[in-house]
N, C-alpha and C. Protein backbone atom coordinates (compact mmCIF):
# COMPACT_ATOMS: atom_id res chain seq x y z
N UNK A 1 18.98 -7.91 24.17
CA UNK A 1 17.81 -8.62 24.65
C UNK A 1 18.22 -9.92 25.32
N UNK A 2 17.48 -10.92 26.46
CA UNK A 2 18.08 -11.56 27.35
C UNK A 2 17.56 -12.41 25.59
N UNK A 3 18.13 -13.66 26.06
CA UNK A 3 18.01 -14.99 25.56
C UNK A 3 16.64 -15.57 24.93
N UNK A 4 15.78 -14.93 25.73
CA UNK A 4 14.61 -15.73 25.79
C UNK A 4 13.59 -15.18 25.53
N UNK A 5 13.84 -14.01 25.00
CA UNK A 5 12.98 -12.99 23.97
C UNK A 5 12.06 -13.50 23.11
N UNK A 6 10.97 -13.78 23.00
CA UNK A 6 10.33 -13.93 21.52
C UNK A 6 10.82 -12.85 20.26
N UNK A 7 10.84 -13.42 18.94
CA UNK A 7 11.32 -12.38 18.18
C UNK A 7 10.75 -13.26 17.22
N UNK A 8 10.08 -12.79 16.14
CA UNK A 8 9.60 -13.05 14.94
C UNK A 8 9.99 -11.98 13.82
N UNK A 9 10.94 -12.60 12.78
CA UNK A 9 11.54 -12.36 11.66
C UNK A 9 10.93 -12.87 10.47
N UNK A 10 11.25 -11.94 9.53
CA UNK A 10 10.12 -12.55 8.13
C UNK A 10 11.01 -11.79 6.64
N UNK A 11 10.75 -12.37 5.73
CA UNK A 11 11.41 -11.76 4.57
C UNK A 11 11.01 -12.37 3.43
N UNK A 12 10.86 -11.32 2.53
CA UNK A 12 9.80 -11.62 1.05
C UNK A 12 10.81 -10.70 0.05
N UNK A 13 12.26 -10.36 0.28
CA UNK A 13 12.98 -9.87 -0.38
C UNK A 13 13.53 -10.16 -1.84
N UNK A 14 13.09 -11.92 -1.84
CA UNK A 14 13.60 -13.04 -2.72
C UNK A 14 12.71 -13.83 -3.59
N UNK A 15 12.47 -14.75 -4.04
CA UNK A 15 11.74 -14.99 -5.09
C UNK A 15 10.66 -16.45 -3.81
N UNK A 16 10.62 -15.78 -2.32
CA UNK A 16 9.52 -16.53 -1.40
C UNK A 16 9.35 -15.95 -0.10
N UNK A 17 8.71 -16.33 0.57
CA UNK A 17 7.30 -15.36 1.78
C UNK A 17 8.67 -16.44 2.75
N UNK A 18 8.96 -15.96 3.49
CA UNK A 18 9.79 -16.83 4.39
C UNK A 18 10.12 -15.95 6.23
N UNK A 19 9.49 -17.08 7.36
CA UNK A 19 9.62 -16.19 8.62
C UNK A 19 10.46 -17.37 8.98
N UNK A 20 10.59 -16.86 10.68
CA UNK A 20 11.14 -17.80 11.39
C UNK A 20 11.06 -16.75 12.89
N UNK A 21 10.63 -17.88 14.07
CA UNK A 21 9.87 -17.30 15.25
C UNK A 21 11.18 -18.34 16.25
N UNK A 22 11.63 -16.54 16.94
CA UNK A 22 12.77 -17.55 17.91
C UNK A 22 11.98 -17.40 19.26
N UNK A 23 11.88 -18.48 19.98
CA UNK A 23 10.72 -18.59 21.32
C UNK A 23 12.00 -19.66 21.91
N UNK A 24 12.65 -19.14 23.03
CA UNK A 24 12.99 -19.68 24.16
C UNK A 24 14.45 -20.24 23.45
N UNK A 25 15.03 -19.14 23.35
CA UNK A 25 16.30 -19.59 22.23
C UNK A 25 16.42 -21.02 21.21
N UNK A 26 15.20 -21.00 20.79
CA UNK A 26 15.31 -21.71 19.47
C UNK A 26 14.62 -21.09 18.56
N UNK A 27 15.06 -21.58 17.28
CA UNK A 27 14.41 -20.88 16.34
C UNK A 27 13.69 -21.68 14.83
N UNK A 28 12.38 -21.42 14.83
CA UNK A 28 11.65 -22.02 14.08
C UNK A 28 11.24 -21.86 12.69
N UNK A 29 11.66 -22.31 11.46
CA UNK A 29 11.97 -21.49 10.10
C UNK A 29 11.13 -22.28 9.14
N UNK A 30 10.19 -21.36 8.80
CA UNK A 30 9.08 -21.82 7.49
C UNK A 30 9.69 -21.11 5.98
N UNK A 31 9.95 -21.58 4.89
CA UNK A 31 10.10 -21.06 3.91
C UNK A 31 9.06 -21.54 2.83
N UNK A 32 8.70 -20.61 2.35
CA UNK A 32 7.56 -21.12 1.25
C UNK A 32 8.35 -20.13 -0.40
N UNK A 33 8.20 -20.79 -0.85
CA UNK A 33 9.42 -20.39 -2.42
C UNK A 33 7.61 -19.84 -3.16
N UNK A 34 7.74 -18.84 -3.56
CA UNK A 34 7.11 -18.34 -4.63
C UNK A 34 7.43 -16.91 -5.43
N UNK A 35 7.09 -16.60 -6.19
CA UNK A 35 7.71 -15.88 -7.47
C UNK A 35 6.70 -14.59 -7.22
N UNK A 36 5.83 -14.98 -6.88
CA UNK A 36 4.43 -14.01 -7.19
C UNK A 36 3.38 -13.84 -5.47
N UNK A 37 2.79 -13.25 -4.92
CA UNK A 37 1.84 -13.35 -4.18
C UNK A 37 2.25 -13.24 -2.62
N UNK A 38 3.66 -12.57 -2.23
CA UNK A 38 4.11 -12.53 -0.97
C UNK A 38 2.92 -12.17 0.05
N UNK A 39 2.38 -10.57 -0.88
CA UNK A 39 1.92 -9.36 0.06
C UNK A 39 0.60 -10.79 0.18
N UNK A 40 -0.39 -11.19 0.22
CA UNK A 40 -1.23 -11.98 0.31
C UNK A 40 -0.95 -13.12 1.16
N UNK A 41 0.23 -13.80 0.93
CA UNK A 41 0.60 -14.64 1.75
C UNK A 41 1.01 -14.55 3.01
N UNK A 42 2.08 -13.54 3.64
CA UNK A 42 2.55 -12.86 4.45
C UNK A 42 2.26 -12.80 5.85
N UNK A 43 1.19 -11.78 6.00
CA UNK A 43 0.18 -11.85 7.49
C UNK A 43 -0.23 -13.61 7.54
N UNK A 44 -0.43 -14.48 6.35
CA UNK A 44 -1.12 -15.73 7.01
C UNK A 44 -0.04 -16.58 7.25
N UNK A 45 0.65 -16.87 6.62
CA UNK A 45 2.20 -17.08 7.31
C UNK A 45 2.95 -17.22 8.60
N UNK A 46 2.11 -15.46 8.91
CA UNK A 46 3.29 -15.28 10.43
C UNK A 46 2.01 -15.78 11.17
N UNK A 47 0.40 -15.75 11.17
CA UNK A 47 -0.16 -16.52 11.40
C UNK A 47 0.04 -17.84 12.12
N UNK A 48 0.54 -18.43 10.57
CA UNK A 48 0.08 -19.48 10.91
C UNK A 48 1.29 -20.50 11.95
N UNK A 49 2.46 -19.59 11.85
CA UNK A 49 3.78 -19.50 12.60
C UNK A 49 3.99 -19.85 13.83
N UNK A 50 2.90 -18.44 14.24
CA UNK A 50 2.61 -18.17 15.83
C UNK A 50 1.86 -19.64 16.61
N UNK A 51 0.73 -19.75 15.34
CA UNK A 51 -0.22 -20.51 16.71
C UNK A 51 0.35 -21.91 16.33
N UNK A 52 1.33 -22.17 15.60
CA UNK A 52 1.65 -23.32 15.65
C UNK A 52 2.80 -23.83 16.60
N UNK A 53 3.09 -22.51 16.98
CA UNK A 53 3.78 -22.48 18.61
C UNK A 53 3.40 -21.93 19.24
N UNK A 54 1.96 -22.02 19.53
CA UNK A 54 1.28 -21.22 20.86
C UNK A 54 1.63 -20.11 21.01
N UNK A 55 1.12 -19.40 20.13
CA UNK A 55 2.16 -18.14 20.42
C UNK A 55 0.95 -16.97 19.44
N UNK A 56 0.90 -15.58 20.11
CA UNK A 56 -0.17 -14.49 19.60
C UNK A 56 1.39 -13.54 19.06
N UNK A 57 0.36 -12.66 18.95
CA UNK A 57 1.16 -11.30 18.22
C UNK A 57 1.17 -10.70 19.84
N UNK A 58 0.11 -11.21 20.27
CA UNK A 58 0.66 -10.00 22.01
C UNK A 58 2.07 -10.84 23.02
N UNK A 59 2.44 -12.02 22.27
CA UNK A 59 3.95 -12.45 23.06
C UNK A 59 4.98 -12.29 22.51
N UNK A 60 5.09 -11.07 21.33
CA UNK A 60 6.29 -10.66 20.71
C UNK A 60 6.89 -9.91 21.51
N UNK A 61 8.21 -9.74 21.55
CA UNK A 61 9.27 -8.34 21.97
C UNK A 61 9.52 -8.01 20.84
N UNK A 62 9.99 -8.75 19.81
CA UNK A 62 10.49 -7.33 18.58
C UNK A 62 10.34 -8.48 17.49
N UNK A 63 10.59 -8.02 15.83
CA UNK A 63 10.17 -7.59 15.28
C UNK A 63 11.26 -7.86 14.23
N UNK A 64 11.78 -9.07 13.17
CA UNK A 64 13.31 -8.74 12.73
C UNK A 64 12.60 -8.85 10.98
N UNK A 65 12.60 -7.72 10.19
CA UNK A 65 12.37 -7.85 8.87
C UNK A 65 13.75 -7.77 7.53
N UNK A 66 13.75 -8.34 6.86
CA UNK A 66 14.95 -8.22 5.58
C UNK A 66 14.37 -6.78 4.50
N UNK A 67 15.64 -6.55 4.62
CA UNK A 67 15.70 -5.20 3.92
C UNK A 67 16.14 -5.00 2.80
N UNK A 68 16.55 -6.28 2.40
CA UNK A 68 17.77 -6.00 0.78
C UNK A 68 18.81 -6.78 0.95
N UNK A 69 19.62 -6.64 -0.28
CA UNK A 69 18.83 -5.68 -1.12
C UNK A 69 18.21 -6.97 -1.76
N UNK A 70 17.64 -6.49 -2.70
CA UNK A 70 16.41 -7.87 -3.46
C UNK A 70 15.82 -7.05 -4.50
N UNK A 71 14.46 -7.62 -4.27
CA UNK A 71 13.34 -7.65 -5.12
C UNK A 71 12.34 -5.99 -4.91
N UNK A 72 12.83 -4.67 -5.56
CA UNK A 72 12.32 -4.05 -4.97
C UNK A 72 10.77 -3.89 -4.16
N UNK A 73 9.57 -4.49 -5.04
CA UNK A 73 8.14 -4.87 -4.14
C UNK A 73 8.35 -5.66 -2.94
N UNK A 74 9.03 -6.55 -2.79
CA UNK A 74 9.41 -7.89 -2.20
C UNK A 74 9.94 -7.12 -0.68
N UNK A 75 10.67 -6.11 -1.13
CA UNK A 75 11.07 -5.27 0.24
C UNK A 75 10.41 -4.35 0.83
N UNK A 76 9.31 -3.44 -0.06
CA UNK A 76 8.57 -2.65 0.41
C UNK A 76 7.37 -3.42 1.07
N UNK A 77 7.21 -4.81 0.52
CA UNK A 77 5.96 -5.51 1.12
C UNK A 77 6.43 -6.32 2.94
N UNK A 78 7.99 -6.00 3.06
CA UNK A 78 8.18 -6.58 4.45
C UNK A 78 8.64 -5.55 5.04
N UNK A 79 9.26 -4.51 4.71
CA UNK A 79 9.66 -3.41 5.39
C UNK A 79 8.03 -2.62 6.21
N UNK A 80 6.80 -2.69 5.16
CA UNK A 80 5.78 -1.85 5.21
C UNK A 80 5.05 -2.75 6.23
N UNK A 81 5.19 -4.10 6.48
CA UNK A 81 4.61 -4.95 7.50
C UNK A 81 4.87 -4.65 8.39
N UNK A 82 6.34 -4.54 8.75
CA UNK A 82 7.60 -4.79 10.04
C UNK A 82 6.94 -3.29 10.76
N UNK A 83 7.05 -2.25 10.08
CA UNK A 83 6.86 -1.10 10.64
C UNK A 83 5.35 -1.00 11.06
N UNK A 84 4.45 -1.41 10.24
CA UNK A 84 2.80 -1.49 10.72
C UNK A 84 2.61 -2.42 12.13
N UNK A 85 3.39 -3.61 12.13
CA UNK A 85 2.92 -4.35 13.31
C UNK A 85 3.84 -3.88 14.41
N UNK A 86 5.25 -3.60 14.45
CA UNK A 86 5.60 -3.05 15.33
C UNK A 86 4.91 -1.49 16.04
N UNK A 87 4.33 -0.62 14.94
CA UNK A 87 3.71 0.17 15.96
C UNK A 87 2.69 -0.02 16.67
N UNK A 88 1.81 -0.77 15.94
CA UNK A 88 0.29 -1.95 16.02
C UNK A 88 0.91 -2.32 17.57
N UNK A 89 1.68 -3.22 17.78
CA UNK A 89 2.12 -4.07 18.87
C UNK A 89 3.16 -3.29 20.01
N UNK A 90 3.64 -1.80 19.71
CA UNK A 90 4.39 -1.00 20.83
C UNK A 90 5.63 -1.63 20.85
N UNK A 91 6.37 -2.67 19.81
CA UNK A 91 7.69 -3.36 20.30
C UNK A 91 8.27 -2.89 19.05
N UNK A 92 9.68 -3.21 18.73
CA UNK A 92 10.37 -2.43 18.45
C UNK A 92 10.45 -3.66 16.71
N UNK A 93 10.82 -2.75 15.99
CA UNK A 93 11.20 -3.39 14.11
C UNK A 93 12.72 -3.31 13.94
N UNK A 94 13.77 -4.35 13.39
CA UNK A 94 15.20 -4.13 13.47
C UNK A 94 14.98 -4.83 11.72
N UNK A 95 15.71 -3.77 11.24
CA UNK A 95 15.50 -4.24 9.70
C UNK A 95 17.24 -4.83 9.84
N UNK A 96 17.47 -6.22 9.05
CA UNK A 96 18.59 -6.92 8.87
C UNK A 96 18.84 -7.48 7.15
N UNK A 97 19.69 -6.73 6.93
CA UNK A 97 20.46 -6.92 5.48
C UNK A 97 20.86 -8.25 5.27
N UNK A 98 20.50 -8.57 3.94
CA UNK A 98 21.73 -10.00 3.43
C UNK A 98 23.07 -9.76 3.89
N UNK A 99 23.80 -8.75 3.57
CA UNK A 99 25.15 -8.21 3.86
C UNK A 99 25.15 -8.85 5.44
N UNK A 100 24.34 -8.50 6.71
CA UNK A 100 23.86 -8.69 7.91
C UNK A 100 24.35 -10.18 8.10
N UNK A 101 23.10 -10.70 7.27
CA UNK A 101 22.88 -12.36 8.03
C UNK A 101 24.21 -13.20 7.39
N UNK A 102 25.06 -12.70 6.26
CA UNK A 102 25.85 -13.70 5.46
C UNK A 102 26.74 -13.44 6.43
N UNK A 103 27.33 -12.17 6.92
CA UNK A 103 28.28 -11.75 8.14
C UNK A 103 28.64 -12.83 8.81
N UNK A 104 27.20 -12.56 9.75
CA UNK A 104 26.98 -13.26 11.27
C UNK A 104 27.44 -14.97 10.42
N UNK A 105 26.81 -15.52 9.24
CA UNK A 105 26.93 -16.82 9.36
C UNK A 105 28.41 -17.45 9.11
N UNK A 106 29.04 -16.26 8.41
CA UNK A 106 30.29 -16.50 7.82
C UNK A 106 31.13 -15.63 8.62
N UNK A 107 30.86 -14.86 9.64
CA UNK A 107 32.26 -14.50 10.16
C UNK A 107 33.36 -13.87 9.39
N UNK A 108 32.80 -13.15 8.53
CA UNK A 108 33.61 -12.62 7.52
C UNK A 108 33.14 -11.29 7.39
N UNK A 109 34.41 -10.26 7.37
CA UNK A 109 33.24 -8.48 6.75
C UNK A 109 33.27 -8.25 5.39
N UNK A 110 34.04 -9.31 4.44
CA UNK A 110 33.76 -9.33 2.85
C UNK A 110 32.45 -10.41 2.32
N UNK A 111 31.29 -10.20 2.68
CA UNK A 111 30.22 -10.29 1.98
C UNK A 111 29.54 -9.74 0.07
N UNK A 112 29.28 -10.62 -0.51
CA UNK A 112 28.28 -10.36 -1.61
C UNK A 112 27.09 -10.64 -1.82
N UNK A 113 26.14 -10.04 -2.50
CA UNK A 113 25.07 -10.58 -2.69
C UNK A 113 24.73 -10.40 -4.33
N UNK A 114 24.34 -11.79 -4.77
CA UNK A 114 23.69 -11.51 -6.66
C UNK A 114 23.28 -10.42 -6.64
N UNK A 115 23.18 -9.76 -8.09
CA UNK A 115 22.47 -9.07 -8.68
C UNK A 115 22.08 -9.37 -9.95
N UNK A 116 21.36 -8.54 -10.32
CA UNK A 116 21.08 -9.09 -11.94
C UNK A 116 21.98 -8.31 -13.07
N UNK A 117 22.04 -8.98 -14.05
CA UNK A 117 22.93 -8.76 -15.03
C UNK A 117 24.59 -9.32 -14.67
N UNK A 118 24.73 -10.51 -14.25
CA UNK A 118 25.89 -10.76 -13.85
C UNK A 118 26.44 -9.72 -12.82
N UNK A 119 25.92 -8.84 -12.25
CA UNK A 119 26.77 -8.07 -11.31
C UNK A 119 26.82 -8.59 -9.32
N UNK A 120 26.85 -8.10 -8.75
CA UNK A 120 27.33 -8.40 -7.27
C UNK A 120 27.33 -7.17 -6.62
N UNK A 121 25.88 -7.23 -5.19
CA UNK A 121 25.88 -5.88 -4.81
C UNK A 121 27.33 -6.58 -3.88
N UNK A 122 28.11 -5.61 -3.21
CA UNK A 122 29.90 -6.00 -2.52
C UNK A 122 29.67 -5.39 -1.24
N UNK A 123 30.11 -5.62 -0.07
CA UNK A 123 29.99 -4.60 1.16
C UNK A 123 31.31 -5.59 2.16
N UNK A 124 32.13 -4.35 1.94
CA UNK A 124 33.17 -4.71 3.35
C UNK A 124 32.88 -4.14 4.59
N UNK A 125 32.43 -4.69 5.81
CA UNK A 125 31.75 -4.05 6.46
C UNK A 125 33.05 -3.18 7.48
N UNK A 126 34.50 -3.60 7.34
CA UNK A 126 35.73 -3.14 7.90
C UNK A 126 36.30 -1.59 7.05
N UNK A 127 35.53 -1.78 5.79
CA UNK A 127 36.11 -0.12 4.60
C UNK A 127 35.24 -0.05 4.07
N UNK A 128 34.09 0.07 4.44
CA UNK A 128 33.06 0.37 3.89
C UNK A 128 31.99 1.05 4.32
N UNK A 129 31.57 2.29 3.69
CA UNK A 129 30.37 2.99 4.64
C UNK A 129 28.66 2.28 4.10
N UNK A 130 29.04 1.78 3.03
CA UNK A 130 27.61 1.48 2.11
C UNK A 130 28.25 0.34 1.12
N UNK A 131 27.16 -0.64 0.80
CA UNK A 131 27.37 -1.54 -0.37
C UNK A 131 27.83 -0.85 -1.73
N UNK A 132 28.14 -1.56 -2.78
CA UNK A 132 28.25 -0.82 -3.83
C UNK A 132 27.79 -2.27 -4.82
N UNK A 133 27.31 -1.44 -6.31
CA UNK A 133 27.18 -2.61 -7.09
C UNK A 133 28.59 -2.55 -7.80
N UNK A 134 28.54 -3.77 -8.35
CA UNK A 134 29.92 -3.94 -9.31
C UNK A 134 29.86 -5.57 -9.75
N UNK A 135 30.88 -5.50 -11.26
CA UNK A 135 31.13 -6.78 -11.71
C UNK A 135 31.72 -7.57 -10.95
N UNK A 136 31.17 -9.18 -10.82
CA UNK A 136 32.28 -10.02 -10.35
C UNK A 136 33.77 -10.02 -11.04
N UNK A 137 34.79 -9.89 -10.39
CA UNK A 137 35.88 -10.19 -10.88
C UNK A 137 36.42 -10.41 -10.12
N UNK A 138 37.99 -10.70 -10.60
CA UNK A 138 39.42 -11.33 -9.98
C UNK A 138 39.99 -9.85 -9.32
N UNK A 139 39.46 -9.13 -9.16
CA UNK A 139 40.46 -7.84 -8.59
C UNK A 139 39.66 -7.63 -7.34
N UNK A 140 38.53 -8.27 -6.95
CA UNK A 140 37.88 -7.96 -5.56
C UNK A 140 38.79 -8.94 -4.54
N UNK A 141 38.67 -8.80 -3.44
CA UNK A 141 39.07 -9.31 -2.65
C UNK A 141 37.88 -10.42 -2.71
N UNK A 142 38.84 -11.79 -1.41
CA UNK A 142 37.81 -12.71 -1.37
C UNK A 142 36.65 -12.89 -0.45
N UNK A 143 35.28 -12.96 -0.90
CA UNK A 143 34.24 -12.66 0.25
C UNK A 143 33.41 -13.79 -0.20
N UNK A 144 32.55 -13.88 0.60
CA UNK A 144 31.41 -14.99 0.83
C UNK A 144 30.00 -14.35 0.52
N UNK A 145 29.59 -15.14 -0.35
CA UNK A 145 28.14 -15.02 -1.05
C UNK A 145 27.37 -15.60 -0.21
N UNK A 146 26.11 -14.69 -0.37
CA UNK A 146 25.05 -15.13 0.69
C UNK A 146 24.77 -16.20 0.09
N UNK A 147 24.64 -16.62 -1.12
CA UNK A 147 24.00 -18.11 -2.07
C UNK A 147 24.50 -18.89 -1.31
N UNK A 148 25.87 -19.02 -0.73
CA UNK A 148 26.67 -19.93 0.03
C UNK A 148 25.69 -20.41 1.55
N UNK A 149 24.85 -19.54 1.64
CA UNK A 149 24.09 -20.35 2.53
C UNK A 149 22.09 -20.34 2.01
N UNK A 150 21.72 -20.96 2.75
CA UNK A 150 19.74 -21.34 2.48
C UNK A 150 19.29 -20.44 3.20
N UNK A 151 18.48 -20.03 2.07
CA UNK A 151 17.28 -19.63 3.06
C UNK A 151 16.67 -19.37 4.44
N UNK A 152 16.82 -20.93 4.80
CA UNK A 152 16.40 -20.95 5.94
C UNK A 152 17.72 -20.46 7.34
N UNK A 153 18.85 -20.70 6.60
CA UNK A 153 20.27 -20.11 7.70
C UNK A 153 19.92 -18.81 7.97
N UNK A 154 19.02 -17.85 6.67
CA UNK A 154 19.32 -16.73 6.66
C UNK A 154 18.37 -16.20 7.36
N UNK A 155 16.97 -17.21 7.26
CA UNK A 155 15.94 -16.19 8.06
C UNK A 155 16.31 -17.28 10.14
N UNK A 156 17.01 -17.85 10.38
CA UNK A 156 17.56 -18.30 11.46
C UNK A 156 18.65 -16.74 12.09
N UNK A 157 19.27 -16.50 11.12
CA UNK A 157 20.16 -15.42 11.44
C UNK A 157 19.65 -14.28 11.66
N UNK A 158 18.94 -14.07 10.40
CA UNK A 158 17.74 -12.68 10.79
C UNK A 158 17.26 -12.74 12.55
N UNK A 159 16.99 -13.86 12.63
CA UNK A 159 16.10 -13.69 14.06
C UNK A 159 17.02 -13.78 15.16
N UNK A 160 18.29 -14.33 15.07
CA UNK A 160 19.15 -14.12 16.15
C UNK A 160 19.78 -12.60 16.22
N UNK A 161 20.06 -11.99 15.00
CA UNK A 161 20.42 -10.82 14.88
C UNK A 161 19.37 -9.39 15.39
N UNK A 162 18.02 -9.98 15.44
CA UNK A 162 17.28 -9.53 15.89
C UNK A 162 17.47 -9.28 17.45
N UNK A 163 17.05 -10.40 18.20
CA UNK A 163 17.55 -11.13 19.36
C UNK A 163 18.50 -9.78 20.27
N UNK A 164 19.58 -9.93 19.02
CA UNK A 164 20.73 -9.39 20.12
C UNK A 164 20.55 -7.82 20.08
N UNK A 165 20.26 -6.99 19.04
CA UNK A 165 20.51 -6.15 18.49
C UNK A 165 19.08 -4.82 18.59
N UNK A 166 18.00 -5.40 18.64
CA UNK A 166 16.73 -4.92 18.70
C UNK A 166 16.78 -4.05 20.21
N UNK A 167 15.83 -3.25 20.27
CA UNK A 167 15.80 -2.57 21.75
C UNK A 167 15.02 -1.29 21.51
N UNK A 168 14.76 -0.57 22.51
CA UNK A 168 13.68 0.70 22.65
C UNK A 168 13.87 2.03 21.43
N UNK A 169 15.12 1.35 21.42
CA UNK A 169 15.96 3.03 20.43
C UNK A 169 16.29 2.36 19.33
N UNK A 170 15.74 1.30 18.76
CA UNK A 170 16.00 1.03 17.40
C UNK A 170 15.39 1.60 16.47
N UNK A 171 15.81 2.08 15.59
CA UNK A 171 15.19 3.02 14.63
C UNK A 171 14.28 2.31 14.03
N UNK A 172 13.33 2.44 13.11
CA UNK A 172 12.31 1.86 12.50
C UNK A 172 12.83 1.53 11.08
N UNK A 173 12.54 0.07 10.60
CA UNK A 173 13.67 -0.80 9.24
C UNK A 173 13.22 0.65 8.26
N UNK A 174 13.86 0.56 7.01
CA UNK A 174 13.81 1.12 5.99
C UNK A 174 14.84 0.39 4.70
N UNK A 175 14.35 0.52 3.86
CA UNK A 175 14.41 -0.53 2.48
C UNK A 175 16.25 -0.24 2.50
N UNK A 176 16.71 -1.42 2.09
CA UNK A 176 18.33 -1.09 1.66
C UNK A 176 18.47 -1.18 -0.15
N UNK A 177 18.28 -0.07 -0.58
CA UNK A 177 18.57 -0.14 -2.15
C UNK A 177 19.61 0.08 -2.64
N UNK A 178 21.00 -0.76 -3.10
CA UNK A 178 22.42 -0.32 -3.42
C UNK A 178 22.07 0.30 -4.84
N UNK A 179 21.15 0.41 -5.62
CA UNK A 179 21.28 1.04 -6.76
C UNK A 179 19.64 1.83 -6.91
N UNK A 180 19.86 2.91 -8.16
CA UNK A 180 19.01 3.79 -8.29
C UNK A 180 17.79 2.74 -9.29
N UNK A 181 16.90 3.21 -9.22
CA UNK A 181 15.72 2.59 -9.54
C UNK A 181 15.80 2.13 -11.44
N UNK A 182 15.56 1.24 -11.98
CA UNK A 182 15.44 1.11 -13.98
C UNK A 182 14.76 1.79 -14.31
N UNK A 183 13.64 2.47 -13.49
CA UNK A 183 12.55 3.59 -14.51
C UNK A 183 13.14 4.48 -14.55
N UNK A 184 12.74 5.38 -15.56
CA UNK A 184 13.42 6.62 -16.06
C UNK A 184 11.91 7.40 -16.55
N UNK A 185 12.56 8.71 -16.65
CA UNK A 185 10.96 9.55 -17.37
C UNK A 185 11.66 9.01 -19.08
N UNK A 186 10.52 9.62 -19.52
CA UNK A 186 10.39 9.59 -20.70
C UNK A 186 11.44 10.40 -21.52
N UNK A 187 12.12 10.29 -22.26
CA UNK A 187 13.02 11.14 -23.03
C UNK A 187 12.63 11.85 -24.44
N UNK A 188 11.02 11.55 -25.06
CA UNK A 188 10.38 12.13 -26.06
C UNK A 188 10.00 13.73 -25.18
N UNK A 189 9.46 14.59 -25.66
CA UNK A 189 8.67 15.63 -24.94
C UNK A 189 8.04 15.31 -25.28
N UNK A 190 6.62 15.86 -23.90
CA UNK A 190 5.10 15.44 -23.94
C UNK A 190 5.01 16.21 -25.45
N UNK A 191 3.48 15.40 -25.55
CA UNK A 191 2.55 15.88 -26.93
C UNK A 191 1.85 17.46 -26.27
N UNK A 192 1.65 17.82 -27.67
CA UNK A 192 1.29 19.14 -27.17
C UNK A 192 -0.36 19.15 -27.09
N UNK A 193 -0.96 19.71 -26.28
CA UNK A 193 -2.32 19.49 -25.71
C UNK A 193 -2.94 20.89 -26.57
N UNK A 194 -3.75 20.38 -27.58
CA UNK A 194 -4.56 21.32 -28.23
C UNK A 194 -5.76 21.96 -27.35
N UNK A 195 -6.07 23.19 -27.34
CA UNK A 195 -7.40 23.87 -26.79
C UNK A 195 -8.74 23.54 -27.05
């Protein structure tokens, strides 16, 4: 995409509703930190984004949403946006990973990102086909944690990565989950249903 693309990026992957609108190669980054209430907040957000730089949903070219890994609701509530307004609007959705934006900021293909339980989703983007989870330890090679940068670097990066990368044949985002879901069925057998 030339330079001067509008591109509006957004991400609720994390424990806050956070966009950032690049208009005329700069880029403009709201973060709002909350725990609870993305999907509600979200649309008023990019709202309130736009017209605070003169700017509609009809002067977008594309479309940059965070995919993971995170908060599983947190991703289905920006992935399920990214794809609604990009078809809504005919321009194109480029879903961009933590793994993605820590890259671009760090120049590095050994990236991590937290997980819970002391672990670290890991992605070498040079031997690696997919992230993997695993313990921090002394036997990984040395890589750069997305924590190592804010928020706001990350949704700045999102939207440049957008920028460059977005176009007619970009596939439509879809959630990045390095691990299988904590629910499980039930391991009792059902009760037996009398006549």
């Amino acid at each position: 995409m030339p330079p001067n693309e509008t591109v509006l990026a957004f991400d609720t992957t994390a424990a806050h509703c956070a966009a950032a609108l690049r208009l005329n190669g700069n880029v403009h980054v709201r973060v709002e930190e909350m725990a609870r209430g993305q999907a509600e907040r979200l649309m008023v957000l990019l709202e309130e984004l736009l017209a605070e730089h003169g700017q509609t949903w009809a002067d977008l070219d594309a479309i940059g949403v965070g995919v993971g890994p995170g908060n599983f609701t947190g991703i289905r509530i920006s992935v399920s946006a990214a794809r609604g307004l990009a078809l809504g609007l005919g321009i194109p959705a480029f879903g961009v990973s933590m793994f993605d934006t820590t890259q671009h900021l760090a120049n590095r293909a050994q990236t991590a990102v937290p997980a819970p339980r002391d672990q670290i989703y890991f992605f070498d983007a040079d031997k690696m086909a997919a992230p993997i989870l695993t313990q921090a330890n002394d036997t990984l090679p040395a890589f750069q944690v997305s924590t190592d940068f804010s928020a706001h670097d990350h949704l700045r990066a999102m939207a440049e990565l957008t920028a460059d990368r977005a176009g007619p044949d970009t596939p439509a985002p879809k959630p990045l989950y390095v691990k299988a879901p904590d629910a499980a069925p039930p391991r009792e057998k059902p009760p037996v249903i009398l006549p």
